[in-house]
C-alpha atoms as a PDB file:
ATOM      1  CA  UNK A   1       0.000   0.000   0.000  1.00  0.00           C
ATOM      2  CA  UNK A   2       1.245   3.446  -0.764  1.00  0.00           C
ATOM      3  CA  UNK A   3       2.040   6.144   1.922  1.00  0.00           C
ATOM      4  CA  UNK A   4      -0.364   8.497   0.459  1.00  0.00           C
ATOM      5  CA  UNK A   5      -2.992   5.575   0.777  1.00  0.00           C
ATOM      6  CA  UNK A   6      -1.994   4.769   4.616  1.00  0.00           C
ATOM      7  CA  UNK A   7      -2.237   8.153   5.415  1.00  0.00           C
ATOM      8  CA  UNK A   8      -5.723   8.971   4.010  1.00  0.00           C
ATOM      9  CA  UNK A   9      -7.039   5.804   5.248  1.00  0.00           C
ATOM     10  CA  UNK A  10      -5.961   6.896   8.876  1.00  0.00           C
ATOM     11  CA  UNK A  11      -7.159  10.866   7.897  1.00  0.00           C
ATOM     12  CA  UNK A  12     -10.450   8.978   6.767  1.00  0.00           C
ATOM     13  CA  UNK A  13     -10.894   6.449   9.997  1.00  0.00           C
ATOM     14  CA  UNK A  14     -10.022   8.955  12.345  1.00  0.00           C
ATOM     15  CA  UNK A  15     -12.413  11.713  10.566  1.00  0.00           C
ATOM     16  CA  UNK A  16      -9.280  14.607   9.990  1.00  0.00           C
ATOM     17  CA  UNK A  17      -9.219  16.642   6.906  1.00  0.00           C
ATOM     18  CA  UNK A  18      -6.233  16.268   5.165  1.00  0.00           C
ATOM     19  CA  UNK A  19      -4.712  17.054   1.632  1.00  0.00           C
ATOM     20  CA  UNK A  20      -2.147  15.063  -0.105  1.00  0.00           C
ATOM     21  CA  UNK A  21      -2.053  15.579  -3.613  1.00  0.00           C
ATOM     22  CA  UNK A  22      -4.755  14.413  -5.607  1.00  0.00           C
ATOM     23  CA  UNK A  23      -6.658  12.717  -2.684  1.00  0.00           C
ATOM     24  CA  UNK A  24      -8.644  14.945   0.304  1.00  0.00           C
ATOM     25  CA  UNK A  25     -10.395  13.753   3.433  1.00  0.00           C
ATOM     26  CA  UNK A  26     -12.970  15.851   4.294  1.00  0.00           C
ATOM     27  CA  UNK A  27     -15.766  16.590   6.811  1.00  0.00           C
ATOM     28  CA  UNK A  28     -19.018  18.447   5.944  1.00  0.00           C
ATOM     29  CA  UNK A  29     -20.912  20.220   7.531  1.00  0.00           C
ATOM     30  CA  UNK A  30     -23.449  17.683   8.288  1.00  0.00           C
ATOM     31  CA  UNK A  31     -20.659  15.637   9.825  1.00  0.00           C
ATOM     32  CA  UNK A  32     -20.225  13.566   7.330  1.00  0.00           C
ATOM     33  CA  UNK A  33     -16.439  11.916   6.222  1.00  0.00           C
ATOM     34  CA  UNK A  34     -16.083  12.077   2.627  1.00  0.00           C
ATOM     35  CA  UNK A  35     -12.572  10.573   0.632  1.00  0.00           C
ATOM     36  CA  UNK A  36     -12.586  12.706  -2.485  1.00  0.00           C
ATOM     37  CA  UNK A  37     -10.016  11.831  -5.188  1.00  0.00           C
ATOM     38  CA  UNK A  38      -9.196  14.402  -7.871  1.00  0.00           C
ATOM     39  CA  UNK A  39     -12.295  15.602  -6.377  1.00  0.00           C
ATOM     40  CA  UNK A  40     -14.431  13.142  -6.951  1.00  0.00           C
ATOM     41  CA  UNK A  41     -16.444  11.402  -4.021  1.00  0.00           C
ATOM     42  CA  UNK A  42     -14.867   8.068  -3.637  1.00  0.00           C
ATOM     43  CA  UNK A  43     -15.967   7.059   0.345  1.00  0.00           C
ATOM     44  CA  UNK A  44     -18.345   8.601   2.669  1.00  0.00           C
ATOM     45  CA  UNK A  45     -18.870   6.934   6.415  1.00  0.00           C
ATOM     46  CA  UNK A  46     -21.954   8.703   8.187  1.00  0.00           C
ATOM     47  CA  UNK A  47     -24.540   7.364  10.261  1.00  0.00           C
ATOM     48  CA  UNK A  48     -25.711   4.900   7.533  1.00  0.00           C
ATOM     49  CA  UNK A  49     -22.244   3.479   7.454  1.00  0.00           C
ATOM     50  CA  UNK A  50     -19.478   2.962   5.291  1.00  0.00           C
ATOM     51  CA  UNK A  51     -19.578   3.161   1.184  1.00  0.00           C
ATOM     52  CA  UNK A  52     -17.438   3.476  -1.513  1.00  0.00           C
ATOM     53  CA  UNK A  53     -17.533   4.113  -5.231  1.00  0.00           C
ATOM     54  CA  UNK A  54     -15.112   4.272  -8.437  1.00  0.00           C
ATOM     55  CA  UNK A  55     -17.350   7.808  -9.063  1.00  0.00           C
ATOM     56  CA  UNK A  56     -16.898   6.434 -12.505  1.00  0.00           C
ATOM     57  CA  UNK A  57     -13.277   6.392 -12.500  1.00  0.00           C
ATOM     58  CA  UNK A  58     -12.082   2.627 -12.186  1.00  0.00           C
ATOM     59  CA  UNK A  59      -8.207   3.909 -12.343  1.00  0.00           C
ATOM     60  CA  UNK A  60      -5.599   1.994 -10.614  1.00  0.00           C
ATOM     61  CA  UNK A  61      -5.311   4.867  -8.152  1.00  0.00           C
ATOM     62  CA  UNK A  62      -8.828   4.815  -7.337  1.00  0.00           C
ATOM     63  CA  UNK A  63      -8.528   1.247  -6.723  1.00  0.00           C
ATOM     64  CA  UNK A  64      -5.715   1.317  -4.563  1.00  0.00           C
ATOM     65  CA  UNK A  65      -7.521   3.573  -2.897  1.00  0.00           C
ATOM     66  CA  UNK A  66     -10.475   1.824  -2.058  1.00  0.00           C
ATOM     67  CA  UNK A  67      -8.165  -1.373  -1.173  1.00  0.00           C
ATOM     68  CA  UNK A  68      -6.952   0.699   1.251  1.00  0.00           C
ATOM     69  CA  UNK A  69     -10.357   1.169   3.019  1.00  0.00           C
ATOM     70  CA  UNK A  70     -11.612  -2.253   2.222  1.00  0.00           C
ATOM     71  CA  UNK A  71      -7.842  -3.472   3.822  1.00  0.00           C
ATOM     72  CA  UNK A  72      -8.920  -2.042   6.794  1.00  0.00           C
ATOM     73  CA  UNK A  73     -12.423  -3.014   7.251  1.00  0.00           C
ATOM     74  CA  UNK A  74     -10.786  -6.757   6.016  1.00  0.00           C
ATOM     75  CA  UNK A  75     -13.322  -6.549   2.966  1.00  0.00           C
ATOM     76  CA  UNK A  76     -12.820  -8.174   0.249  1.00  0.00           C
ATOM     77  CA  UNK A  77     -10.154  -6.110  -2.236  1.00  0.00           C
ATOM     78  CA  UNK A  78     -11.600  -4.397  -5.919  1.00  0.00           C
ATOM     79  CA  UNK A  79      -9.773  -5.402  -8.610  1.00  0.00           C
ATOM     80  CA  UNK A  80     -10.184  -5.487 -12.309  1.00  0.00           C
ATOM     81  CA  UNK A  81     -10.852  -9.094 -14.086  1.00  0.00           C
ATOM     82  CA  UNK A  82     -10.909  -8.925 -18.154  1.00  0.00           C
ATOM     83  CA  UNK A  83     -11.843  -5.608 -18.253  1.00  0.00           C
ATOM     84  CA  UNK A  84     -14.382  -5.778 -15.873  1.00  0.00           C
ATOM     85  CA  UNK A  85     -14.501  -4.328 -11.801  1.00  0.00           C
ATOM     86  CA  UNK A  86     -14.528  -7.181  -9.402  1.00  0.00           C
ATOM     87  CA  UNK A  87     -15.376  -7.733  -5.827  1.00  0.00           C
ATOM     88  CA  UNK A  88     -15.291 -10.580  -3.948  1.00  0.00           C
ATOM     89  CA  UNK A  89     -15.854 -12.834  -7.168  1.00  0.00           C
ATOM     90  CA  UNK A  90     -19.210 -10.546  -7.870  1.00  0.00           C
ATOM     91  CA  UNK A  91     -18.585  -7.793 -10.674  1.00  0.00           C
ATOM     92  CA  UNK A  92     -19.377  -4.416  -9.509  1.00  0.00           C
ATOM     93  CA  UNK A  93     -20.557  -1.590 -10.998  1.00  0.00           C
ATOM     94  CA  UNK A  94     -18.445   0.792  -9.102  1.00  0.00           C
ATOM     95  CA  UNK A  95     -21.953   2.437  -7.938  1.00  0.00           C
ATOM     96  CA  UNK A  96     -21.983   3.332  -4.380  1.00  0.00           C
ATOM     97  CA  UNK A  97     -21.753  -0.057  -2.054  1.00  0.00           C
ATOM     98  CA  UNK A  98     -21.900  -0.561   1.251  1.00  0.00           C
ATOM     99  CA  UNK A  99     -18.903  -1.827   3.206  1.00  0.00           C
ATOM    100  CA  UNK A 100     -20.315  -1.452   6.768  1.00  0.00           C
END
């Protein structure tokens, strides 16, 4: 796992804004924890729980990412199988999913 991963998997977990480079933990106002990457929403935890998404962007960085979070949880890891996005031995979509 990358540094940059670690660290905004802690940021995330421990609900601390942080910047580092193209990914961003941040906290709205509503108290929600959101893991934005290049912007884009990529993990939220509020009171419904835990979920991720590829936001349409099924990048190895958004999958290491996610692998990160899912590492953490122990959750099954995302990964890409013939061109496809694969969880657990389910294709996903990379629409939001629960994780907790």
């Amino acid at each position: 796992m990358r540094k940059i991963t670690k660290q905004a998997v802690q940021a995330f977990i421990n609900a601390q804004p942080i910047k580092l480079d193209n990914t961003e933990v941040e906290i709205d106002r509503d108290g929600r924890v959101w893991m934005l990457l290049y912007g884009n929403p990529i993990a939220v935890c509020d009171r419904e729980g835990v979920r991720i998404s590829t936001s349409g962007w099924e990048t190895r960085t958004t999958k290491e990412r996610l692998n990160g979070l899912l590492d953490h949880f122990g959750k099954p890891r995302v990964h890409a199988q013939k061109g496809k996005l694969m969880q657990d031995g389910q294709p996903w979509t990379g629409m939001w999913k629960a994780i907790l």
